[in-house]
N, C-alpha and C. Protein backbone atom coordinates (compact mmCIF):
# COMPACT_ATOMS: atom_id res chain seq x y z
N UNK A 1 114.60 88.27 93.24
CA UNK A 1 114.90 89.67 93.38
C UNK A 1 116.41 89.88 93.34
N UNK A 2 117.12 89.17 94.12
CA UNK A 2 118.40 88.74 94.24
C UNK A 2 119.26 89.17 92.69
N UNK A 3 118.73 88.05 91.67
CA UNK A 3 119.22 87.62 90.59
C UNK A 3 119.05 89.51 89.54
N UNK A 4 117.92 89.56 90.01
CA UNK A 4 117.29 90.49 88.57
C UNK A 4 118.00 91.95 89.48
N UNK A 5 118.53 92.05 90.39
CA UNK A 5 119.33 93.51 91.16
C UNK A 5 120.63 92.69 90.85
N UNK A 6 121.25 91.78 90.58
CA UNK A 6 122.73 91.52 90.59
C UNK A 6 123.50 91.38 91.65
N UNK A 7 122.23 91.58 93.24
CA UNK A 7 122.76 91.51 94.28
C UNK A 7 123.89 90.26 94.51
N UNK A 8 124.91 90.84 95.28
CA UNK A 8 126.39 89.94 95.77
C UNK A 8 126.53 90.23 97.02
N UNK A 9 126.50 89.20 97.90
CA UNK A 9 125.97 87.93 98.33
C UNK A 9 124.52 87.97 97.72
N UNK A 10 124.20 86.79 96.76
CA UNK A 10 122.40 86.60 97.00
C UNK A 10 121.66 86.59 98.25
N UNK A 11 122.36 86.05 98.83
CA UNK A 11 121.97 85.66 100.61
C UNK A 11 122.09 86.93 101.35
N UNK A 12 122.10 88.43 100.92
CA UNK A 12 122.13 88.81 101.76
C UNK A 12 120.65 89.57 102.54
N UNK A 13 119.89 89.58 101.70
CA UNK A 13 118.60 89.93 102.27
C UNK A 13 118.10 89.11 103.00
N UNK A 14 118.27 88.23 102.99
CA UNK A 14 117.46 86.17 103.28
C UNK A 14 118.26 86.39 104.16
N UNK A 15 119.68 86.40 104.61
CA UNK A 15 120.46 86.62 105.64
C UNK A 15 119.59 87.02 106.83
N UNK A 16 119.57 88.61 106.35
CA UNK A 16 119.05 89.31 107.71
C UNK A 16 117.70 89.13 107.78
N UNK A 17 116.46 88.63 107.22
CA UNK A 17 115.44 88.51 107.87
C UNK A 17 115.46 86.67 108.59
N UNK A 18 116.48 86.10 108.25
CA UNK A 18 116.45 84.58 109.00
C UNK A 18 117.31 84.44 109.94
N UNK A 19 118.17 85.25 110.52
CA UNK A 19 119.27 85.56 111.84
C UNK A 19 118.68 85.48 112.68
N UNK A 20 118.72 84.84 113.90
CA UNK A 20 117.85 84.74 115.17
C UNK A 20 117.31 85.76 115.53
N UNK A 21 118.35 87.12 115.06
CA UNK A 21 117.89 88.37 116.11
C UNK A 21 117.29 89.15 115.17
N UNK A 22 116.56 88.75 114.14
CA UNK A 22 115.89 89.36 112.78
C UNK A 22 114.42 90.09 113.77
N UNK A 23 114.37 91.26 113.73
CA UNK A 23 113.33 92.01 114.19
C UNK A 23 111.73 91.95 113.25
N UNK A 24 111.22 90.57 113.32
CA UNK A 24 110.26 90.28 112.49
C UNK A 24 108.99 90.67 113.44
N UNK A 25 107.71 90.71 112.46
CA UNK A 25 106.61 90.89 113.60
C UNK A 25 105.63 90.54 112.43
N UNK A 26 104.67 89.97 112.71
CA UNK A 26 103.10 89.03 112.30
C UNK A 26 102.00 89.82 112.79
N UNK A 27 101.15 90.68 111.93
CA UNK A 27 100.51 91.22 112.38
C UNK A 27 98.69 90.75 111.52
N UNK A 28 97.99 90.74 112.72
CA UNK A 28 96.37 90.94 112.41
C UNK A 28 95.12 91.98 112.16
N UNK A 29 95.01 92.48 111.14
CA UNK A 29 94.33 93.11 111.45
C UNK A 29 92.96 93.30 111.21
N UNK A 30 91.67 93.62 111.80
CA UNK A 30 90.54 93.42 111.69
C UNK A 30 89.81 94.50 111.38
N UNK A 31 88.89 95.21 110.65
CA UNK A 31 88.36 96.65 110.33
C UNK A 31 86.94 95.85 110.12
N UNK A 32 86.37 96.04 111.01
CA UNK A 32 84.96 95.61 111.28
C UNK A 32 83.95 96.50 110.05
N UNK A 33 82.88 95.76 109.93
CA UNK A 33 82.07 96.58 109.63
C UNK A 33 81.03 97.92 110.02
N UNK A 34 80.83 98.86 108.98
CA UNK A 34 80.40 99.98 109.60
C UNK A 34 79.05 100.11 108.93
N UNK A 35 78.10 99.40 109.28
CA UNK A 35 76.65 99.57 108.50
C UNK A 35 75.68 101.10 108.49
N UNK A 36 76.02 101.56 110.11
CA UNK A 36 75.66 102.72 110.35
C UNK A 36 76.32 104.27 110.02
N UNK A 37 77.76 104.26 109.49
CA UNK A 37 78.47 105.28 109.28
C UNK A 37 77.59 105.99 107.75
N UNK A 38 77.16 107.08 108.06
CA UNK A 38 76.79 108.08 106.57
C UNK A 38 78.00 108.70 106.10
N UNK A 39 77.38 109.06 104.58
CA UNK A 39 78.15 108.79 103.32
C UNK A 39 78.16 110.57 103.94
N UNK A 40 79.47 111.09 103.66
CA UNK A 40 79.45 112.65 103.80
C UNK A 40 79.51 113.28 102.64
N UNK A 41 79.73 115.02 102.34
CA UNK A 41 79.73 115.12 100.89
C UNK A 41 80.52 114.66 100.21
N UNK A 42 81.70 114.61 100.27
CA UNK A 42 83.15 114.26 99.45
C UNK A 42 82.86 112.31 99.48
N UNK A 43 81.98 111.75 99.51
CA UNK A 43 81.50 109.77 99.42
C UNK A 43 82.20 109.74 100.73
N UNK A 44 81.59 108.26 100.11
CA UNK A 44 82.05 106.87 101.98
C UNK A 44 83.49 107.11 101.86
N UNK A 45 84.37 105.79 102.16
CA UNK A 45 85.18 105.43 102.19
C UNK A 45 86.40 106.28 103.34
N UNK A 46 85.49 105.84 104.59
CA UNK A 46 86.31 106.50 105.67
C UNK A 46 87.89 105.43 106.12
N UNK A 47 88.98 106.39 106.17
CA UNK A 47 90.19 105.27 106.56
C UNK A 47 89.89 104.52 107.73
N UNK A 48 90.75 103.43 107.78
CA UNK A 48 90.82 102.08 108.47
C UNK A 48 92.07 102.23 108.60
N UNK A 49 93.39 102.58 107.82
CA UNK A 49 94.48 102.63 108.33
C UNK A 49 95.04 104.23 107.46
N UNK A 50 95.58 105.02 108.08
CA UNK A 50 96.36 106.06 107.47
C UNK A 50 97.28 105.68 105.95
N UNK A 51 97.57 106.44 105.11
CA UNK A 51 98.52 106.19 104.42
C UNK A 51 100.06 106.21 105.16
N UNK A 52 100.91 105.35 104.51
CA UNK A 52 102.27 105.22 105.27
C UNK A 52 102.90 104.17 104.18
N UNK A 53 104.15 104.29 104.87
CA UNK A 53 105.20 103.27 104.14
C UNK A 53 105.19 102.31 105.16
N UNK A 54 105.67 100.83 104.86
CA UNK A 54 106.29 99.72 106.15
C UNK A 54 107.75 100.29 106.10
N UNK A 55 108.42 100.38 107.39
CA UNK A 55 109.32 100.52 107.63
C UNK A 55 110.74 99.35 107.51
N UNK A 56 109.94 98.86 107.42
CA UNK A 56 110.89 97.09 107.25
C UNK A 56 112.17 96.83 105.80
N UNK A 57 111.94 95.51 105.72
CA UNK A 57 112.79 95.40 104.34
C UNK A 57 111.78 94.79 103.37
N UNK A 58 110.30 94.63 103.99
CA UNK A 58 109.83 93.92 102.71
C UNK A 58 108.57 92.86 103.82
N UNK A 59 107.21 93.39 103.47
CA UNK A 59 106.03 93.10 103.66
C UNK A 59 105.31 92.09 103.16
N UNK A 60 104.76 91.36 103.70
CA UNK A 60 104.22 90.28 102.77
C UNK A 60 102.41 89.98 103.67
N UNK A 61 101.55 90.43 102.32
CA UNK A 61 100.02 90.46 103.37
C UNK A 61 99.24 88.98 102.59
N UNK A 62 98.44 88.89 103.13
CA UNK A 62 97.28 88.26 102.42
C UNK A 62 95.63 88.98 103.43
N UNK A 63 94.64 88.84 102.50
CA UNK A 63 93.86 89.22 103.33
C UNK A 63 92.35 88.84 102.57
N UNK A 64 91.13 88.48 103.31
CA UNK A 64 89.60 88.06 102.78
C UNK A 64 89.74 88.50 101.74
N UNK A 65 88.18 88.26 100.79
CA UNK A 65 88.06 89.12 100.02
C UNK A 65 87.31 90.11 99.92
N UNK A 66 88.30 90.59 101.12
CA UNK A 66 86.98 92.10 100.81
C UNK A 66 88.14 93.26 101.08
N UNK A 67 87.30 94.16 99.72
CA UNK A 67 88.31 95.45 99.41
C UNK A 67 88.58 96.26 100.67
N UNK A 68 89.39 97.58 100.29
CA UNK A 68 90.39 98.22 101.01
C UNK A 68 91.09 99.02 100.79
N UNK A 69 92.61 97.89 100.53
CA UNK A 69 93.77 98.29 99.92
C UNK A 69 93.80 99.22 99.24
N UNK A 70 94.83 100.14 99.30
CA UNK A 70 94.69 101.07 97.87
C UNK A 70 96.44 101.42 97.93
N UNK A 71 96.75 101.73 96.44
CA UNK A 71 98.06 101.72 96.87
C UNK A 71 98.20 103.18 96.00
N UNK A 72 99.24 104.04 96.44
CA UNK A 72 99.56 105.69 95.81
C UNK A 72 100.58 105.61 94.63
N UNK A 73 100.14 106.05 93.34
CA UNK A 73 100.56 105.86 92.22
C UNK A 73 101.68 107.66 92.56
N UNK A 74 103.29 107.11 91.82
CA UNK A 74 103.58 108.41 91.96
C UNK A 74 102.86 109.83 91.84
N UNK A 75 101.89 110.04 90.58
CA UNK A 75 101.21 111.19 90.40
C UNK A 75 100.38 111.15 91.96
N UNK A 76 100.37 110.76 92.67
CA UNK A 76 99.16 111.17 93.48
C UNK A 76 97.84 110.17 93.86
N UNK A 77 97.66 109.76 93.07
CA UNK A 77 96.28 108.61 92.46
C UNK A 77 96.78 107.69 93.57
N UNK A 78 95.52 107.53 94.22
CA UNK A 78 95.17 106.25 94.77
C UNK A 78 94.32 105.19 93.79
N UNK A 79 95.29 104.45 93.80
CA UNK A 79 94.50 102.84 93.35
C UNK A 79 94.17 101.61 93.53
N UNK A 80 92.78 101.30 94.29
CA UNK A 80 92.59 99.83 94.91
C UNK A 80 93.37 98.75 94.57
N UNK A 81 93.64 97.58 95.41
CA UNK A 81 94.54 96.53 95.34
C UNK A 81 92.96 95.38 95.07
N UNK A 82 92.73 94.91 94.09
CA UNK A 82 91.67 93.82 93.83
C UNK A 82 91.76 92.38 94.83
N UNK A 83 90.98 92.51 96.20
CA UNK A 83 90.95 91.25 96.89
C UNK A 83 91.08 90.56 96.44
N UNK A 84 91.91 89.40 96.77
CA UNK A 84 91.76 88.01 96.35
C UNK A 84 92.71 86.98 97.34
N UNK A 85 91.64 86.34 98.32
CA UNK A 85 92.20 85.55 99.38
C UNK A 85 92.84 84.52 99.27
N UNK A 86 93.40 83.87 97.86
CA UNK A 86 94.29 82.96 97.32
C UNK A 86 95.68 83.69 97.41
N UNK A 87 95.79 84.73 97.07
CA UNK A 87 97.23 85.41 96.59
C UNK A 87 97.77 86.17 97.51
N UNK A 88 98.56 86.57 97.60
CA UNK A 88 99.83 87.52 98.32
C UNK A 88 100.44 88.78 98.12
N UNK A 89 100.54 89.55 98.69
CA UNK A 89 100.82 90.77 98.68
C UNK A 89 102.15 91.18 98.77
N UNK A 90 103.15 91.45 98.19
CA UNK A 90 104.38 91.86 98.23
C UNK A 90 104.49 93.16 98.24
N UNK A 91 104.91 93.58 99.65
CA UNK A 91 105.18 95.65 99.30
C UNK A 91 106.71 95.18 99.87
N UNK A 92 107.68 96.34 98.55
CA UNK A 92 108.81 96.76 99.08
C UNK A 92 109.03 97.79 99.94
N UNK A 93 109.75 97.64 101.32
CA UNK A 93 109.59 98.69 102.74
C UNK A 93 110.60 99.38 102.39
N UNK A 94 110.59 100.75 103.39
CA UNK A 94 111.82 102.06 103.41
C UNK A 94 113.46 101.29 103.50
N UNK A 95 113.46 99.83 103.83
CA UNK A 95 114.84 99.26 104.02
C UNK A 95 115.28 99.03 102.54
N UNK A 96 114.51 98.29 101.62
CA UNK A 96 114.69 97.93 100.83
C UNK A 96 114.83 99.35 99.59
N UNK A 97 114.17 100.10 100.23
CA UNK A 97 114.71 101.28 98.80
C UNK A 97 116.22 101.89 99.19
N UNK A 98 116.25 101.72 100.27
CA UNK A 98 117.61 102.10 101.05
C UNK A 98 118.41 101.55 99.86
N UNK A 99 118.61 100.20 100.61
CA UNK A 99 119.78 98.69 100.48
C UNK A 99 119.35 99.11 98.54
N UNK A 100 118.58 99.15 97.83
CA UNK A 100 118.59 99.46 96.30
C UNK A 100 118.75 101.14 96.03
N UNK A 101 119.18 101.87 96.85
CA UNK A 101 119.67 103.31 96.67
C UNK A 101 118.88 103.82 95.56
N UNK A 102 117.65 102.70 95.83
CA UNK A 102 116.08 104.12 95.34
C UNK A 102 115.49 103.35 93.96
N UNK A 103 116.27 102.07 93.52
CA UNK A 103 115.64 101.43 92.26
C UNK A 103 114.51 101.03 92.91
N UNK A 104 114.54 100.59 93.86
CA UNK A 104 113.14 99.98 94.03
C UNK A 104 112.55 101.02 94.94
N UNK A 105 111.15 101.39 95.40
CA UNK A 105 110.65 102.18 95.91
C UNK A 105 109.52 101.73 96.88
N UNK A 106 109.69 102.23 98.44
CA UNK A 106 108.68 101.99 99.28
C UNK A 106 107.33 102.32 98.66
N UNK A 107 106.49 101.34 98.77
CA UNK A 107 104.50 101.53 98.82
C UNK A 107 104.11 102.08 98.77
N UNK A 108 104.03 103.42 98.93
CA UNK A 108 103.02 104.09 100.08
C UNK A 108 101.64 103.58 99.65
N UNK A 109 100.88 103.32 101.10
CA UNK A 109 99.36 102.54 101.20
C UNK A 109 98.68 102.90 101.84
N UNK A 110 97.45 102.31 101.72
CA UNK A 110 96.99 102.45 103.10
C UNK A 110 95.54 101.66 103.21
N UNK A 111 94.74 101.87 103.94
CA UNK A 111 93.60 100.70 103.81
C UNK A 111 91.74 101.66 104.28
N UNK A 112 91.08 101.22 103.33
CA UNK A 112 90.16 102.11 103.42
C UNK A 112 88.58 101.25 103.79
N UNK A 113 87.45 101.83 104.31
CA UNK A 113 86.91 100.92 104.59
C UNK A 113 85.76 101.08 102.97
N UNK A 114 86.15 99.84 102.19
CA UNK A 114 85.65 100.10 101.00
C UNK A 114 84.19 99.58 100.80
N UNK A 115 83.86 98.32 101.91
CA UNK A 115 82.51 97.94 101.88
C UNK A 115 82.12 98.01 103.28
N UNK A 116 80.96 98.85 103.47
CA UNK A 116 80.88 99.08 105.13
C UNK A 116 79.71 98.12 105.44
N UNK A 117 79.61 96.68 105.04
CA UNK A 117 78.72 95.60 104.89
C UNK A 117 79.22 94.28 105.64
N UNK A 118 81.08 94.58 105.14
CA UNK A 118 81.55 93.51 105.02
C UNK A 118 82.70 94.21 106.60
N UNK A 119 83.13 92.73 107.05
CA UNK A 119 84.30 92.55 107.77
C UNK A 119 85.61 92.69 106.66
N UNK A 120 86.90 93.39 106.82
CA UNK A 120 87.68 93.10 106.42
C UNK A 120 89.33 92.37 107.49
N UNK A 121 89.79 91.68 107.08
CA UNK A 121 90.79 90.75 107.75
C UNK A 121 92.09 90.39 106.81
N UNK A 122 93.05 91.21 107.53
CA UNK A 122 94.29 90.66 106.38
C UNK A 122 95.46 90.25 107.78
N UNK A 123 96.38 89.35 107.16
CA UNK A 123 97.38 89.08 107.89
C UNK A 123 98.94 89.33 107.61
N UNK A 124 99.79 90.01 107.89
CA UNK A 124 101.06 90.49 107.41
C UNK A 124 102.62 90.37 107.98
N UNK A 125 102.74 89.95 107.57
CA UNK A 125 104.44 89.64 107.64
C UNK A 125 105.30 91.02 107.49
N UNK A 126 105.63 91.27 108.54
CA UNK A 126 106.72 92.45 108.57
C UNK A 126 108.30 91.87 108.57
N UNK A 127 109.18 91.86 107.55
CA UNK A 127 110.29 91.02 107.48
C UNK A 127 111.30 92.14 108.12
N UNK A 128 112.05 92.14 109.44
CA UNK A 128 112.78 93.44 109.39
C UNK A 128 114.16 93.03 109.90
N UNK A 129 115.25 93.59 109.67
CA UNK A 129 116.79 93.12 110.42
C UNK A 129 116.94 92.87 111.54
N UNK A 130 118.09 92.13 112.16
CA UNK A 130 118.55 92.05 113.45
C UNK A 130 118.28 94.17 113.93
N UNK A 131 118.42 94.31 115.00
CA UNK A 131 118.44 96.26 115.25
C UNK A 131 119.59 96.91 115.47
N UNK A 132 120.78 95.89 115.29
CA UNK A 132 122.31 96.74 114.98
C UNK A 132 122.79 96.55 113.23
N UNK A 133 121.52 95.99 113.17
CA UNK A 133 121.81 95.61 111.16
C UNK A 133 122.23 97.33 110.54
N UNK A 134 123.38 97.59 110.47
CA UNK A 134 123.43 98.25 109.13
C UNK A 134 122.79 98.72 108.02
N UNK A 135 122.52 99.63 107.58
CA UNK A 135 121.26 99.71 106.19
C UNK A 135 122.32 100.90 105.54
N UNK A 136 122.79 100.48 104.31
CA UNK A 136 122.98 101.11 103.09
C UNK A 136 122.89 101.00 101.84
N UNK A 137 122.90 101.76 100.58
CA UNK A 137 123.20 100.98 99.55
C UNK A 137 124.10 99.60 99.16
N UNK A 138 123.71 98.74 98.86
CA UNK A 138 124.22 97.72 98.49
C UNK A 138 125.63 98.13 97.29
N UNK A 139 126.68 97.64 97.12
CA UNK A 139 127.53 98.08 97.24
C UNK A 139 127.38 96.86 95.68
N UNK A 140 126.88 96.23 95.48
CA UNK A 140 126.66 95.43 94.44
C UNK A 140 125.84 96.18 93.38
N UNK A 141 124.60 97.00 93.96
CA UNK A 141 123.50 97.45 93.04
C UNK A 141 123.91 98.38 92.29
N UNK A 142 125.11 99.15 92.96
CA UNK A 142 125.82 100.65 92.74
C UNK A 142 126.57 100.50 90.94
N UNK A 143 126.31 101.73 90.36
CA UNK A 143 126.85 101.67 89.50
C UNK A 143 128.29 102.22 89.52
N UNK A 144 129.21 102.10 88.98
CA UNK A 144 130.58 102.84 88.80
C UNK A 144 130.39 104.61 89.20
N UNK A 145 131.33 105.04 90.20
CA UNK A 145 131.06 106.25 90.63
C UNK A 145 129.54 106.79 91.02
N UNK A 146 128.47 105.88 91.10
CA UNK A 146 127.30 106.63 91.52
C UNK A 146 127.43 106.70 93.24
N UNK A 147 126.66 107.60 93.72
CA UNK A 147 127.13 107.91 95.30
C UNK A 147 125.53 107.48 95.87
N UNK A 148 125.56 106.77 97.16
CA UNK A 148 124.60 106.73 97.78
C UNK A 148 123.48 107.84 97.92
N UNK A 149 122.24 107.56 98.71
CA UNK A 149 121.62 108.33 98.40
C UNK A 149 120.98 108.85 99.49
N UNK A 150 121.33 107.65 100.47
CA UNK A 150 121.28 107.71 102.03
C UNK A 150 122.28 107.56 103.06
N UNK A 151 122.38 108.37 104.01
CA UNK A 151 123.08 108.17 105.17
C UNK A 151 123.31 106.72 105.51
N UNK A 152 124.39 106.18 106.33
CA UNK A 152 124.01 104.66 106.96
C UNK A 152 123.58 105.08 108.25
N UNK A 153 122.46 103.71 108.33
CA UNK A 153 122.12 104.24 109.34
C UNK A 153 121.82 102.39 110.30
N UNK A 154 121.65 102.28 111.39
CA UNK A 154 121.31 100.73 111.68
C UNK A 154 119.64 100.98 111.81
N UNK A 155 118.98 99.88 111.73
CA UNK A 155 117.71 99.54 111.42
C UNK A 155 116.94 100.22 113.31
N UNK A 156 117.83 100.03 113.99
CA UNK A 156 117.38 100.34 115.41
C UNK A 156 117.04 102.44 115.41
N UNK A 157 118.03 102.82 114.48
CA UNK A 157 118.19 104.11 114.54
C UNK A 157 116.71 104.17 113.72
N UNK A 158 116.48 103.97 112.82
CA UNK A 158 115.37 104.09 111.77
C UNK A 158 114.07 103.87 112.23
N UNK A 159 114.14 102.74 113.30
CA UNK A 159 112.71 102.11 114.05
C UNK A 159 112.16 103.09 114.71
N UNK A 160 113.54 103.53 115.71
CA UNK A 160 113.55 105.00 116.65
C UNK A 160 112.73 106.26 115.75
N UNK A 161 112.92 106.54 115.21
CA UNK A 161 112.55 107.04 114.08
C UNK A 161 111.17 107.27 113.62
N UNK A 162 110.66 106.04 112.89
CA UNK A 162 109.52 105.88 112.78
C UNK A 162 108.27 105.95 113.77
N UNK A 163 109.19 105.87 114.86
CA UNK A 163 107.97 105.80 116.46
C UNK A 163 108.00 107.50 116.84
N UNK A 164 108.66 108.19 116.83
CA UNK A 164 108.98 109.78 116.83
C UNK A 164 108.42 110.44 115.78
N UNK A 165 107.97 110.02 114.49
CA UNK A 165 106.96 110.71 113.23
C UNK A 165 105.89 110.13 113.43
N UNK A 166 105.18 111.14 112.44
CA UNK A 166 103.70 110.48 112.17
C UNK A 166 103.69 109.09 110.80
N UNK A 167 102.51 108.77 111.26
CA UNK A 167 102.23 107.54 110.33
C UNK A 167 102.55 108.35 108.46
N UNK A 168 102.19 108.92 108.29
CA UNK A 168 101.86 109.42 107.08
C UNK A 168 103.65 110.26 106.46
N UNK A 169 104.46 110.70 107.45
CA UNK A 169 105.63 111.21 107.46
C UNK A 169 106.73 110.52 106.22
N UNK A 170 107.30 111.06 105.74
CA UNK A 170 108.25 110.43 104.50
C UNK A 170 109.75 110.71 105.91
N UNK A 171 110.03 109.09 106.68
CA UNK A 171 110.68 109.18 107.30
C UNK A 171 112.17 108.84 106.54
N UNK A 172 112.03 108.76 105.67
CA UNK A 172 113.33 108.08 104.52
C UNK A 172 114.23 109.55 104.37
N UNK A 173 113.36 110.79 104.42
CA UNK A 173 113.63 111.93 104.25
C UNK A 173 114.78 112.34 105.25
N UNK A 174 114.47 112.03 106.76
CA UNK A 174 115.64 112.08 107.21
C UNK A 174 116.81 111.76 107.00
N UNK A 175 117.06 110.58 106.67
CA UNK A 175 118.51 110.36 106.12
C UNK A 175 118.61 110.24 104.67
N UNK A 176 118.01 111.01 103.97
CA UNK A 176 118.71 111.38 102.31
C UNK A 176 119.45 112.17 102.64
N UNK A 177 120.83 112.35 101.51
CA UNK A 177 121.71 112.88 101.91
C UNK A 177 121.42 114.65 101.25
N UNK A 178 120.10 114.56 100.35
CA UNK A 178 120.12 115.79 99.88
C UNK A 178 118.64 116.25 101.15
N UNK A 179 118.34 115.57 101.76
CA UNK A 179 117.65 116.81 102.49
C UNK A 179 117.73 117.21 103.83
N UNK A 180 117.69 116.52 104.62
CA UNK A 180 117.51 116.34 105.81
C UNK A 180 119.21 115.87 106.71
N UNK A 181 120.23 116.48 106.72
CA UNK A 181 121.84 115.64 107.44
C UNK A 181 121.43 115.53 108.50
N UNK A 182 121.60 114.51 108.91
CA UNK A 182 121.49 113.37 110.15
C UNK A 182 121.89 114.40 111.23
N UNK A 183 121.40 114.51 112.17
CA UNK A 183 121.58 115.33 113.53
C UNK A 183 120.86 117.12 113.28
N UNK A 184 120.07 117.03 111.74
CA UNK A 184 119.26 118.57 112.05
C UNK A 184 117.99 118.05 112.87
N UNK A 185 117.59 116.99 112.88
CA UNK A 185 116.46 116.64 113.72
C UNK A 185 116.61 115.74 114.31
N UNK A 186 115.79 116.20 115.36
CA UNK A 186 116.06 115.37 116.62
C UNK A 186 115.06 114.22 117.04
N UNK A 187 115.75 112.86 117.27
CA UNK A 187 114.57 111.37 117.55
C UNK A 187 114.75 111.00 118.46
């Protein structure tokens, strides 16, 4: 990722999620089966997890094989992620569109209960900074005279943040510099 953004230091993403005080977290999660839930008019497929972004710098899942996943195509479109308990899941988080001043773009996801037969089980790696880490455009990715696109902000301010909105909230919105200036709302 490093190489193909031109990022300078390469090390600097790898930096902050391997620093002692790297705010990482390993998460389990289990969405049991629902044999008894009826199909309403609009079909099955009742949520298991809300749509949302990871707040982090960069997600990493694996999970059974049993469906779910679905990930939000800009137009709108939700589109399943095809189980497969060999492989790995890479979502880029709200840090990482930051630190790439928007080339790369948070997920938005979410997880649905797609077979109400089956257990579903995935396991995820939340990679996130020390919580006085700094978050801005990368100063490498930037082109000649282009201007950030976000406030700086430290990863502790942003966490704060995310725990004060809802799951589903475009919390990135707060600190763009075209919508939301830092101190009209309050966290």
């Amino acid at each position: 990722m490093a190489d193909g953004l031109k990022i300078e230091p390469k090390n600097v993403l790898s930096r902050m999620l391997s620093d002692e005080k790297a705010d990482t977290v390993f998460r389990l999660n289990h969405y049991p089966p629902c044999p008894n839930h009826r199909s309403t008019s609009y079909g099955w497929n009742p949520i298991g997890f809300g749509e949302h972004t990871d707040p982090q710098l960069i997600s990493i899942a694996r999970s059974n094989a049993t469906s779910g996943l679905e990930i939000r195509l800009p137009d709108g479109t939700w589109v399943p992620v095809p189980p497969d308990h060999t492989s790995f899941f890479i979502n880029v988080d709200d840090l990482l569109q930051v630190m790439t001043n928007g080339r790369f773009k948070s997920v938005r996801h979410r997880v649905i209960i797609a077979d109400r037969m089956k257990s579903r089980v995935s396991m995820i790696y939340f990679g996130g900074p020390p919580l006085m880490e700094k978050i801005s455009p990368l100063g490498s990715v930037m082109e000649p005279g282009e201007e950030s696109l976000y406030h700086e902000f430290t990863w502790f301010e942003y966490k704060a943040c995310t725990y004060r909105t809802r799951l589903a909230d475009d919390r990135l919105s707060f600190f763009h510099k075209g919508s939301h200036p830092l101190g009209s709302k309050s966290f």
